[in-house]
PDB file of N, CA and C in Angstrom:
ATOM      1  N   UNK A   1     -27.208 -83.233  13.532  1.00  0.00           N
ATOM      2  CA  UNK A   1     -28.141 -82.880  12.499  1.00  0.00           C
ATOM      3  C   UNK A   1     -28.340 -81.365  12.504  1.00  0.00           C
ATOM      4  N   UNK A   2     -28.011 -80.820  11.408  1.00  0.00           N
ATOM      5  CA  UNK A   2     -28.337 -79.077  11.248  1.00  0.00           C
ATOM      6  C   UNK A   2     -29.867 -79.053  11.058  1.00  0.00           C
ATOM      7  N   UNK A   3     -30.133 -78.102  11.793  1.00  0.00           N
ATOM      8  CA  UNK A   3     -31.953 -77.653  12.055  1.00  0.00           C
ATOM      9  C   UNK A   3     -31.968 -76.291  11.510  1.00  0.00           C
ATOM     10  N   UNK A   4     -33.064 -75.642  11.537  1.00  0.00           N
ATOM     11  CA  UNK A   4     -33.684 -74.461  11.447  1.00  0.00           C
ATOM     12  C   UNK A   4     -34.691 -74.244  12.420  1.00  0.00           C
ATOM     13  N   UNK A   5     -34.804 -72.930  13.381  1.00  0.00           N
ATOM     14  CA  UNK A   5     -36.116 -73.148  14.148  1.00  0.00           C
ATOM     15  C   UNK A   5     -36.161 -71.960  14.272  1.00  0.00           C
ATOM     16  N   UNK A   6     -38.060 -71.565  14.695  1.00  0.00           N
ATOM     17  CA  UNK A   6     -38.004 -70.568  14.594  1.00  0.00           C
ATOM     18  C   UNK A   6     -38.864 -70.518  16.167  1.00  0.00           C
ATOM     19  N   UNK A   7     -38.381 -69.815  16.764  1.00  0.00           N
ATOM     20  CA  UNK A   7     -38.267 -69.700  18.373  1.00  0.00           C
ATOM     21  C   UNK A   7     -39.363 -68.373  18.597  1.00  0.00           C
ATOM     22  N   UNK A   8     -40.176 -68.627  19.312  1.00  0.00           N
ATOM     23  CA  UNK A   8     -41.361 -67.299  20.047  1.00  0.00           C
ATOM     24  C   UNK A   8     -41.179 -67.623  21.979  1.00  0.00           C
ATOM     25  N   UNK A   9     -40.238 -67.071  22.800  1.00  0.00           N
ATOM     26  CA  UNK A   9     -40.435 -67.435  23.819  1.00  0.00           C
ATOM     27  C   UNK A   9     -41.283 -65.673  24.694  1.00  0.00           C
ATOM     28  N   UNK A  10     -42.300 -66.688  25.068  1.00  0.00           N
ATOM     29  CA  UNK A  10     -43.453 -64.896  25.550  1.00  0.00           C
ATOM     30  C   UNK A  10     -43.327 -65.450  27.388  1.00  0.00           C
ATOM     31  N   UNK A  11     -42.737 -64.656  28.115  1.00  0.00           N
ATOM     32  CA  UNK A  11     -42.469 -64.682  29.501  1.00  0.00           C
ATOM     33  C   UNK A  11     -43.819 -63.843  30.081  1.00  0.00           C
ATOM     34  N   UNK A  12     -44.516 -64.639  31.048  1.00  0.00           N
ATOM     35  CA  UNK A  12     -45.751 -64.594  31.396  1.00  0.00           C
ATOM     36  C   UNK A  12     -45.822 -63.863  32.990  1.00  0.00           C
ATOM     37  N   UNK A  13     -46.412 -63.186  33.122  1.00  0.00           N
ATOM     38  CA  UNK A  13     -46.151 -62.504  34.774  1.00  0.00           C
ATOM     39  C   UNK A  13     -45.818 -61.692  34.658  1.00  0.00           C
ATOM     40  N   UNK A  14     -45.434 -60.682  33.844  1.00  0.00           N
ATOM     41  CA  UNK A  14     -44.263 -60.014  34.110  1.00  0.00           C
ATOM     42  C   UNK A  14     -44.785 -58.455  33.406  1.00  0.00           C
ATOM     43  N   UNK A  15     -46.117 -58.295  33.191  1.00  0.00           N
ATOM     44  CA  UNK A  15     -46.787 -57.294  32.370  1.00  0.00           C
ATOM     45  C   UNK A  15     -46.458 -56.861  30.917  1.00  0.00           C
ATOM     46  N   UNK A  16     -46.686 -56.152  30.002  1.00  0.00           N
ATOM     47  CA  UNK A  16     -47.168 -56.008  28.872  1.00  0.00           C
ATOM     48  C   UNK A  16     -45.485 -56.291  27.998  1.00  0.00           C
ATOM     49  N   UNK A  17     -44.145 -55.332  28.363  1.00  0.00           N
ATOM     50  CA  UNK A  17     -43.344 -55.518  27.992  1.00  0.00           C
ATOM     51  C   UNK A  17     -42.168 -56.529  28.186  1.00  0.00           C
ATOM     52  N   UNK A  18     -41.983 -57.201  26.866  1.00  0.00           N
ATOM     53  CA  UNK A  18     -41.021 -58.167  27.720  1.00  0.00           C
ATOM     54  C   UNK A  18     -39.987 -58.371  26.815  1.00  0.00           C
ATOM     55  N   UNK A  19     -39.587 -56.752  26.305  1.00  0.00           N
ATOM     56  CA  UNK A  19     -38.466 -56.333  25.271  1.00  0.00           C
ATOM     57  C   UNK A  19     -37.256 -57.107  25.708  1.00  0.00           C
ATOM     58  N   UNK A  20     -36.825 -56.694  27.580  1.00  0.00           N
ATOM     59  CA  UNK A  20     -35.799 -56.769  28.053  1.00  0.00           C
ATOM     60  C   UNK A  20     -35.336 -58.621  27.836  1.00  0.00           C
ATOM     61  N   UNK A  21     -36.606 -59.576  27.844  1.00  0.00           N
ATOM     62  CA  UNK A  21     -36.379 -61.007  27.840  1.00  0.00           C
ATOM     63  C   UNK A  21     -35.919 -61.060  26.891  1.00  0.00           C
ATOM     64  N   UNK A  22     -37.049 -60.607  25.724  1.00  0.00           N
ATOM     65  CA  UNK A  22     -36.218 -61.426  24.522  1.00  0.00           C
ATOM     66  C   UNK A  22     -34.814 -60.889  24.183  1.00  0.00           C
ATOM     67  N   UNK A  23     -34.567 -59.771  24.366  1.00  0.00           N
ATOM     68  CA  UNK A  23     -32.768 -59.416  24.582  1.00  0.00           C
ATOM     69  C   UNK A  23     -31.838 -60.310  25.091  1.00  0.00           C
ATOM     70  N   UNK A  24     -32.440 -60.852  26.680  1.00  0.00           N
ATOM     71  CA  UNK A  24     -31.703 -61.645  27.061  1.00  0.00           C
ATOM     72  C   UNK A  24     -31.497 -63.242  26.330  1.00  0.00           C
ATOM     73  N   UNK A  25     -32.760 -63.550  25.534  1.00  0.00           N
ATOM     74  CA  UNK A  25     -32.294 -64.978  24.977  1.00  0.00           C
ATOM     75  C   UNK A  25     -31.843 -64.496  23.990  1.00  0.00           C
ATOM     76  N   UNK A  26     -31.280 -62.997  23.120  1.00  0.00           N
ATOM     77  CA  UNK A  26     -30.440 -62.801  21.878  1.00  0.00           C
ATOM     78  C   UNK A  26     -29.047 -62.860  22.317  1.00  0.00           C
ATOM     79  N   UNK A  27     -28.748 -62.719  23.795  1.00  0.00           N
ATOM     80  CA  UNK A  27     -27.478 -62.596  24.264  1.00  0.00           C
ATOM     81  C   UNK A  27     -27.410 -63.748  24.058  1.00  0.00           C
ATOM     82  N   UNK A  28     -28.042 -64.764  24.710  1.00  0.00           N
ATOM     83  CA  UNK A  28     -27.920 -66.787  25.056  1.00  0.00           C
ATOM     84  C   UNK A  28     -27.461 -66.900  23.310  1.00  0.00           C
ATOM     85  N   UNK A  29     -28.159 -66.508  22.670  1.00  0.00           N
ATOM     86  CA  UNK A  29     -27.984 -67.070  21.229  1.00  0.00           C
ATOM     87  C   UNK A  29     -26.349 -66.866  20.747  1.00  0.00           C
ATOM     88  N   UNK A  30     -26.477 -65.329  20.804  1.00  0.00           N
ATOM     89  CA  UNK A  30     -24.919 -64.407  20.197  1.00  0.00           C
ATOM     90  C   UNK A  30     -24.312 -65.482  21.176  1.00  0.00           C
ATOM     91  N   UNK A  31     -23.988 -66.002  22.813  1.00  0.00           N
ATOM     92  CA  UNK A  31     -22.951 -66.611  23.485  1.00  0.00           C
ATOM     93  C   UNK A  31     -22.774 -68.045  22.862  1.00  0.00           C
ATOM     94  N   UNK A  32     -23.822 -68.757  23.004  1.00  0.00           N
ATOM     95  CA  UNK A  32     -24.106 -69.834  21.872  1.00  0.00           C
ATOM     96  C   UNK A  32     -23.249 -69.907  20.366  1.00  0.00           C
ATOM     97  N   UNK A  33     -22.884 -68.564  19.883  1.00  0.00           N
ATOM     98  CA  UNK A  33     -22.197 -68.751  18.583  1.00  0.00           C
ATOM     99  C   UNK A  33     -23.510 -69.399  17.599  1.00  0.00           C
ATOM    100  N   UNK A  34     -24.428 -69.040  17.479  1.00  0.00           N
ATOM    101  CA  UNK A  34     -25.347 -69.436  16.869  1.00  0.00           C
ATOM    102  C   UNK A  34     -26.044 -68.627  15.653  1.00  0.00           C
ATOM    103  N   UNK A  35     -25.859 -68.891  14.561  1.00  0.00           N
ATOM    104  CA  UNK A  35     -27.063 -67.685  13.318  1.00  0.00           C
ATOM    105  C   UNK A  35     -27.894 -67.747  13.804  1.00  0.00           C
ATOM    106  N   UNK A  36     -28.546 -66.347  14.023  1.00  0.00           N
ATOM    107  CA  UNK A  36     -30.028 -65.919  13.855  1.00  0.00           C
ATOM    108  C   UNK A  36     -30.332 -64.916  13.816  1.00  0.00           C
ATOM    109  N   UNK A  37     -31.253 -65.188  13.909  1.00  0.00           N
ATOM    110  CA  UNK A  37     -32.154 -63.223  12.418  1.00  0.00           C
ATOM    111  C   UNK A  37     -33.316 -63.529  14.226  1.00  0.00           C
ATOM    112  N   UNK A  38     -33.598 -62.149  14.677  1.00  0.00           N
ATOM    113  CA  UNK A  38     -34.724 -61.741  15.693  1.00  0.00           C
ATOM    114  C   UNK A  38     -35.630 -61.179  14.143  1.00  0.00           C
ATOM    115  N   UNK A  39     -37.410 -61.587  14.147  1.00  0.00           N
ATOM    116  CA  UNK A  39     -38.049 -61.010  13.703  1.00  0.00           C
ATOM    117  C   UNK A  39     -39.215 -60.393  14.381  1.00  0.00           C
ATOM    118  N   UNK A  40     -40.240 -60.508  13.739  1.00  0.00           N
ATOM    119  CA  UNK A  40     -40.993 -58.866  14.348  1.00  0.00           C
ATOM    120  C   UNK A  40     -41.748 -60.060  15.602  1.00  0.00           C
ATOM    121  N   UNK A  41     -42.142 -61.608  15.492  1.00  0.00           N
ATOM    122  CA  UNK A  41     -42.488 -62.105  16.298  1.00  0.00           C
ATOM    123  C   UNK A  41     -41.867 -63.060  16.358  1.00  0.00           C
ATOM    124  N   UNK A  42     -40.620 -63.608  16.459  1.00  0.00           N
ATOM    125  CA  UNK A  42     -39.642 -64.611  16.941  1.00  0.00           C
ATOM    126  C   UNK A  42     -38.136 -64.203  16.389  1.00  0.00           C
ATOM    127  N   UNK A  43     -37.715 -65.446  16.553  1.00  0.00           N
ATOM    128  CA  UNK A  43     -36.290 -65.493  16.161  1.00  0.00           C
ATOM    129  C   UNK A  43     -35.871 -66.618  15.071  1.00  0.00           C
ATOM    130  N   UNK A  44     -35.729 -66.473  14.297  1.00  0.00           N
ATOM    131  CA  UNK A  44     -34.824 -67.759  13.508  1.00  0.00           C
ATOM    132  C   UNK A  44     -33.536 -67.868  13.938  1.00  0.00           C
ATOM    133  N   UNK A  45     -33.637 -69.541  14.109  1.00  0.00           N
ATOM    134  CA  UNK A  45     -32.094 -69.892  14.569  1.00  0.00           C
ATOM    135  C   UNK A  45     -31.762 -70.992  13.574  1.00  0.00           C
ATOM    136  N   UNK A  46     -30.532 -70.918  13.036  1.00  0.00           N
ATOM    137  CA  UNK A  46     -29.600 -72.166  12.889  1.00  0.00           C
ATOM    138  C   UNK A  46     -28.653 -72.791  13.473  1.00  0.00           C
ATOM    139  N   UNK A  47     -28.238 -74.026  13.496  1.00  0.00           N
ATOM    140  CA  UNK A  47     -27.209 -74.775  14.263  1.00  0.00           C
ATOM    141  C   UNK A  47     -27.154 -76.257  14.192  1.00  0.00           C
ATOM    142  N   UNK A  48     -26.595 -76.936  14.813  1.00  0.00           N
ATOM    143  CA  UNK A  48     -26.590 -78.355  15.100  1.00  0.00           C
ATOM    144  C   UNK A  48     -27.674 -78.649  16.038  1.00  0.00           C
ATOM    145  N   UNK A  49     -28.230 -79.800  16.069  1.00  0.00           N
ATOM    146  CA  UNK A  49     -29.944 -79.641  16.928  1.00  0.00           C
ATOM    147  C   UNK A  49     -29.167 -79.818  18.706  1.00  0.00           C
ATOM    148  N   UNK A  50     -28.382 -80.151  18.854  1.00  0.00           N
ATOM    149  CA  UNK A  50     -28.132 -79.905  20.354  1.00  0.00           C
ATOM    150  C   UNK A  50     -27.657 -78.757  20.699  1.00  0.00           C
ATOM    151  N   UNK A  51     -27.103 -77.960  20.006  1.00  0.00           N
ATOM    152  CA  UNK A  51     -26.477 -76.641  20.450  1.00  0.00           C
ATOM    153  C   UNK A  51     -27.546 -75.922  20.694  1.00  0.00           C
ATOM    154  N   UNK A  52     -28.794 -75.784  19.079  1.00  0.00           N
ATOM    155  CA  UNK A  52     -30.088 -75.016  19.370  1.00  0.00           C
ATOM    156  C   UNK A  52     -30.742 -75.636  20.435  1.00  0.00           C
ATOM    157  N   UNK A  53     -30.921 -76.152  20.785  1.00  0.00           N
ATOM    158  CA  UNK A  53     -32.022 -76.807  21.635  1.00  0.00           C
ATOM    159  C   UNK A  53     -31.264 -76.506  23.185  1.00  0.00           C
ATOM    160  N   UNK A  54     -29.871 -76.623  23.817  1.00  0.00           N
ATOM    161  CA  UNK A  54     -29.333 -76.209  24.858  1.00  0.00           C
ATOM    162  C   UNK A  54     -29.424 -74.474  24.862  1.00  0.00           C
ATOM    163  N   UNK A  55     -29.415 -74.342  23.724  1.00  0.00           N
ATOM    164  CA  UNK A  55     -29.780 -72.642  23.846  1.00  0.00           C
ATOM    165  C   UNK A  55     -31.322 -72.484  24.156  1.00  0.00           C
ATOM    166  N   UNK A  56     -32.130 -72.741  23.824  1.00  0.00           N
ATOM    167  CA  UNK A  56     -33.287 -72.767  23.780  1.00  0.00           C
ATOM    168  C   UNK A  56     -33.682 -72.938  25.240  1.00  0.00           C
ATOM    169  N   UNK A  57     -33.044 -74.065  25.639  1.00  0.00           N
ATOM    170  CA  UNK A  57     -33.097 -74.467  27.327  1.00  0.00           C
ATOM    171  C   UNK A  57     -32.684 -72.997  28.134  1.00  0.00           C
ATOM    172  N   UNK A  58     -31.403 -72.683  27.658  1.00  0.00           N
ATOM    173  CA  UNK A  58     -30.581 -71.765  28.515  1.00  0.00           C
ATOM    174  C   UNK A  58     -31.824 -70.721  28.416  1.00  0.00           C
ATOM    175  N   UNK A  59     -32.483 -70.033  27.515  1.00  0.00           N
ATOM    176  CA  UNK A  59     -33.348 -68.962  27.316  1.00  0.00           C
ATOM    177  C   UNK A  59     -33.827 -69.394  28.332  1.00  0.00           C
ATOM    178  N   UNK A  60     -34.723 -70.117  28.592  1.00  0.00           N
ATOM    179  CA  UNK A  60     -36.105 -70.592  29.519  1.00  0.00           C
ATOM    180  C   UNK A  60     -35.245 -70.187  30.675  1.00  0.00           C
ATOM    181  N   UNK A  61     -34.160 -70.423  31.479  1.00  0.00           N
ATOM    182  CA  UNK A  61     -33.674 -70.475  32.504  1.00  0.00           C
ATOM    183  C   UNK A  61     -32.606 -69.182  32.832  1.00  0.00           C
ATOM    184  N   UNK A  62     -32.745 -68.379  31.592  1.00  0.00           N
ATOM    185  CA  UNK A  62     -32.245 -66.930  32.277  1.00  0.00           C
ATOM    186  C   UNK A  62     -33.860 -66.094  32.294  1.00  0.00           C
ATOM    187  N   UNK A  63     -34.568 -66.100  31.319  1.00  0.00           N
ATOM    188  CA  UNK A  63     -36.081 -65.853  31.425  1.00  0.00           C
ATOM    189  C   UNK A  63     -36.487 -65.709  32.980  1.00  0.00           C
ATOM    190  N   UNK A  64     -36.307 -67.070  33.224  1.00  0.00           N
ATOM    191  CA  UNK A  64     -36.747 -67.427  34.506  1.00  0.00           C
ATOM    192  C   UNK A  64     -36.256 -66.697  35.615  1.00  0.00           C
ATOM    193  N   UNK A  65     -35.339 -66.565  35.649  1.00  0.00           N
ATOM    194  CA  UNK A  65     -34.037 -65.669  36.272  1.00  0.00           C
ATOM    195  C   UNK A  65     -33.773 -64.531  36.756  1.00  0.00           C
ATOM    196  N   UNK A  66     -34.621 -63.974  35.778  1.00  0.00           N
ATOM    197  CA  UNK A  66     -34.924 -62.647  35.822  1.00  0.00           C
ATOM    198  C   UNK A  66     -36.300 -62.382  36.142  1.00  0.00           C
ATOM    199  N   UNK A  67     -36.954 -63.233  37.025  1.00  0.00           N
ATOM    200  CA  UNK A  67     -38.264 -63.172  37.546  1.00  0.00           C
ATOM    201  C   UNK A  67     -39.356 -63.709  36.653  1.00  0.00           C
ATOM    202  N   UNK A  68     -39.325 -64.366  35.139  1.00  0.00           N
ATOM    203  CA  UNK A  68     -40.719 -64.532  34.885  1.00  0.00           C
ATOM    204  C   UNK A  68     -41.363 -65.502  35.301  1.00  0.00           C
ATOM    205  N   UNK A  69     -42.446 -65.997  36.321  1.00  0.00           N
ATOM    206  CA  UNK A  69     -42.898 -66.568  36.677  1.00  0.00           C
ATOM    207  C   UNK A  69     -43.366 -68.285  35.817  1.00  0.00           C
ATOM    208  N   UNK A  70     -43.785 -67.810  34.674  1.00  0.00           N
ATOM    209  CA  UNK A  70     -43.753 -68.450  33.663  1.00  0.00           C
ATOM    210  C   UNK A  70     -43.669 -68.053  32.387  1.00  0.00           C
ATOM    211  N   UNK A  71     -43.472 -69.189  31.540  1.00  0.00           N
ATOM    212  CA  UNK A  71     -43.265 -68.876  30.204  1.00  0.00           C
ATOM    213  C   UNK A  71     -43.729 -70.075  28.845  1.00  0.00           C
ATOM    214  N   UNK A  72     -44.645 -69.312  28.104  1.00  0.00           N
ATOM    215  CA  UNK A  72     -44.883 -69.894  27.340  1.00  0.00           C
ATOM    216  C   UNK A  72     -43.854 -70.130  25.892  1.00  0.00           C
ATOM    217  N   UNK A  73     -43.478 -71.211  24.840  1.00  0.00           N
ATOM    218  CA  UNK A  73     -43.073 -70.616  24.015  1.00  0.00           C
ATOM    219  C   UNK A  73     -43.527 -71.077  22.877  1.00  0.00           C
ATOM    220  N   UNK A  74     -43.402 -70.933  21.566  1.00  0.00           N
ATOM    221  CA  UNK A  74     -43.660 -71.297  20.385  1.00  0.00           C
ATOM    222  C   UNK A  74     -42.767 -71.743  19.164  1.00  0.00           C
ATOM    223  N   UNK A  75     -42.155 -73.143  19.357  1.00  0.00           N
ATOM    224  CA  UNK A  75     -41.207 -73.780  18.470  1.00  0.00           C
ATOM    225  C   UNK A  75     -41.633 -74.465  17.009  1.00  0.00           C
ATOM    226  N   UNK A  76     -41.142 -74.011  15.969  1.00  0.00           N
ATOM    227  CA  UNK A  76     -41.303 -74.381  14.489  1.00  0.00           C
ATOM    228  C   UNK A  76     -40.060 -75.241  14.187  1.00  0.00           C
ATOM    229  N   UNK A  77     -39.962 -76.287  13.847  1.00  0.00           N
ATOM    230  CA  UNK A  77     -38.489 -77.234  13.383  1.00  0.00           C
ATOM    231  C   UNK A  77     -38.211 -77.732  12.514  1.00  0.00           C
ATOM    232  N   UNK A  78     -37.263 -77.310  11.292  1.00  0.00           N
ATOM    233  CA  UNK A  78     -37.428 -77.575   9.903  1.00  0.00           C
ATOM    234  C   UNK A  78     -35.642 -78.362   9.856  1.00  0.00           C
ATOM    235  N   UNK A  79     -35.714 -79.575   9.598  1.00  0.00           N
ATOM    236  CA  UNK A  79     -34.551 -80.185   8.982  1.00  0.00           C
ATOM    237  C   UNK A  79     -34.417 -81.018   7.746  1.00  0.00           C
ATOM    238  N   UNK A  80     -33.378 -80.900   7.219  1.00  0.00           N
ATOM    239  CA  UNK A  80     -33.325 -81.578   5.818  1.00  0.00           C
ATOM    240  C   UNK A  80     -32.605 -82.318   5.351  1.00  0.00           C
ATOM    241  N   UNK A  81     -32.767 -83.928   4.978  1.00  0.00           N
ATOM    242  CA  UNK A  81     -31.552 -84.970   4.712  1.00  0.00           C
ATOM    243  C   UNK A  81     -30.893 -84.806   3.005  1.00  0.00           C
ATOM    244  N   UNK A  82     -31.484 -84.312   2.090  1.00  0.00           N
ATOM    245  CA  UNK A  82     -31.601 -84.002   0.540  1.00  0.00           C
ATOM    246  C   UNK A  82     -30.224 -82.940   0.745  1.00  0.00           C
ATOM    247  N   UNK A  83     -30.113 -82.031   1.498  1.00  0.00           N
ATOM    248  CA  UNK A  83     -28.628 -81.223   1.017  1.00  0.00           C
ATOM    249  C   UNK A  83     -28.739 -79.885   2.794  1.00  0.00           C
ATOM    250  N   UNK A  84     -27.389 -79.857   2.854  1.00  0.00           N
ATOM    251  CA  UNK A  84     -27.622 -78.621   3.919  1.00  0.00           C
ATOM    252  C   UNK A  84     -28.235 -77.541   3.133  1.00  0.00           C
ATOM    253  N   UNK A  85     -28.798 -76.428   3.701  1.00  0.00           N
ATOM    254  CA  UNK A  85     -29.536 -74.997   3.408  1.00  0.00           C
ATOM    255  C   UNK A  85     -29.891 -74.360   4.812  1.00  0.00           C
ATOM    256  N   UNK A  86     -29.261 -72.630   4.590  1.00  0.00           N
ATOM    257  CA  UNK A  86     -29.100 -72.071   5.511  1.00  0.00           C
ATOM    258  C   UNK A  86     -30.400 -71.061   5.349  1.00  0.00           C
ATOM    259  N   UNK A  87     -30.574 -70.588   6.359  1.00  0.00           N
ATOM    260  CA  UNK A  87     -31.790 -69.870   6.348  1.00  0.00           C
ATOM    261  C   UNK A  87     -31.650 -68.343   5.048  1.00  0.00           C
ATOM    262  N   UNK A  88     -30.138 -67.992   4.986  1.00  0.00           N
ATOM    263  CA  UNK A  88     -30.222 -67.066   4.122  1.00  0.00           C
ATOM    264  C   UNK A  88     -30.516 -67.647   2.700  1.00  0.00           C
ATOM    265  N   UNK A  89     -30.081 -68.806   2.442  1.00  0.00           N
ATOM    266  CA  UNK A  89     -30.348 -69.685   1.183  1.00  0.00           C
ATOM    267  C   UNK A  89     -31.794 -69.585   0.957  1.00  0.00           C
ATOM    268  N   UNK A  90     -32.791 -70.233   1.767  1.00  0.00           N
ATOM    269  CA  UNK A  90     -33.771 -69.945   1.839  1.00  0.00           C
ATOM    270  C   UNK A  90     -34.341 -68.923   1.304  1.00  0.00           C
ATOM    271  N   UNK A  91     -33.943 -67.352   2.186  1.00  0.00           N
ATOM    272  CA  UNK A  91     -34.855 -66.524   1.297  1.00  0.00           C
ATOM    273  C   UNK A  91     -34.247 -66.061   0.304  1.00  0.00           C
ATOM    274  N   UNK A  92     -33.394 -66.202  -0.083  1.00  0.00           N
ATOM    275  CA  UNK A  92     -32.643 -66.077  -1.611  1.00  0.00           C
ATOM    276  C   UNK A  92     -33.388 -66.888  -2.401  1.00  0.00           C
ATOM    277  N   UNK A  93     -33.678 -67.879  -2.029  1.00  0.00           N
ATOM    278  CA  UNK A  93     -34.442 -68.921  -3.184  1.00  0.00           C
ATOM    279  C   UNK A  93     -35.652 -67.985  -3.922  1.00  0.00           C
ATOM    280  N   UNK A  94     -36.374 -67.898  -2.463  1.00  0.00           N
ATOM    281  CA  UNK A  94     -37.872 -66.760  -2.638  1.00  0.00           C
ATOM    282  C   UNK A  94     -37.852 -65.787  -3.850  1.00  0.00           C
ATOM    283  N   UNK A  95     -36.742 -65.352  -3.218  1.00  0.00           N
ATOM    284  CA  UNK A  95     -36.838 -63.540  -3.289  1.00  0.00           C
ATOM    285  C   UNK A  95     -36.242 -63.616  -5.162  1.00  0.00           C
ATOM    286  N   UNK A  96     -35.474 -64.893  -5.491  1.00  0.00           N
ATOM    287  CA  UNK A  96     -35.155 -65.170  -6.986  1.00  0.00           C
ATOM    288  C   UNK A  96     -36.678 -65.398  -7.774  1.00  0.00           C
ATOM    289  N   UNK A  97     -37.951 -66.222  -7.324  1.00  0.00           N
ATOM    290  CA  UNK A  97     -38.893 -66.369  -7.863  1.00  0.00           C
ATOM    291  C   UNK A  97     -40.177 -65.320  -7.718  1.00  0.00           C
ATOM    292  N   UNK A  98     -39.738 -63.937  -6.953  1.00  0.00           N
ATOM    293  CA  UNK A  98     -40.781 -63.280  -7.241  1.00  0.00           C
ATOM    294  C   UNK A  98     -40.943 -62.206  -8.476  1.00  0.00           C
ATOM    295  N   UNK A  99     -42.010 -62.209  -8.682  1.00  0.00           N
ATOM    296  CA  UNK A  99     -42.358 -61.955 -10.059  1.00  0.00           C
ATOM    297  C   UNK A  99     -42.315 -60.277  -9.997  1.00  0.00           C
TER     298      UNK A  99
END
């Protein structure tokens, strides 16, 4: 099943910056072979729901890896049986109806 998700993983312990993490789950993603757009507070991903979701895993466990003690994250999950649509489709749709 193709998903859409939009991924916030915030690594806890580890003081104010945690630029270097979310880098590391953009690497997991790019190795993954996976679309996604990093935004100003997550990531949009597309894929097949086991590929995203083993990526998603892999994040938590290089996160971890790299010392964060813990980690909170914040998952959004949008799938659709009516027709595939890719996240760029999406805001093309938008960006056609603004006035």
């Amino acid at each position: 099943m193709q998903v859409i998700v939009d991924l916030c993983v915030v690594p806890m312990g580890v003081g104010v910056s945690v630029g270097k993490y979310v880098a590391e789950c953009q690497t997991v993603l790019q190795e993954a072979g996976l679309n996604h757009q990093l935004h100003a507070y997550g990531t949009n991903i597309e894929g097949e729901w086991d590929e995203v979701f083993a990526a998603i895993k892999l994040c938590h466990e290089r996160v971890h890896a790299m010392g964060a003690p813990r980690i909170t994250t914040s998952i959004k999950v949008g799938t659709r049986t009516d027709r595939e649509q890719s996240m760029q489709e999406k805001i093309d749709s938008v960006a056609k109806k603004k006035v």
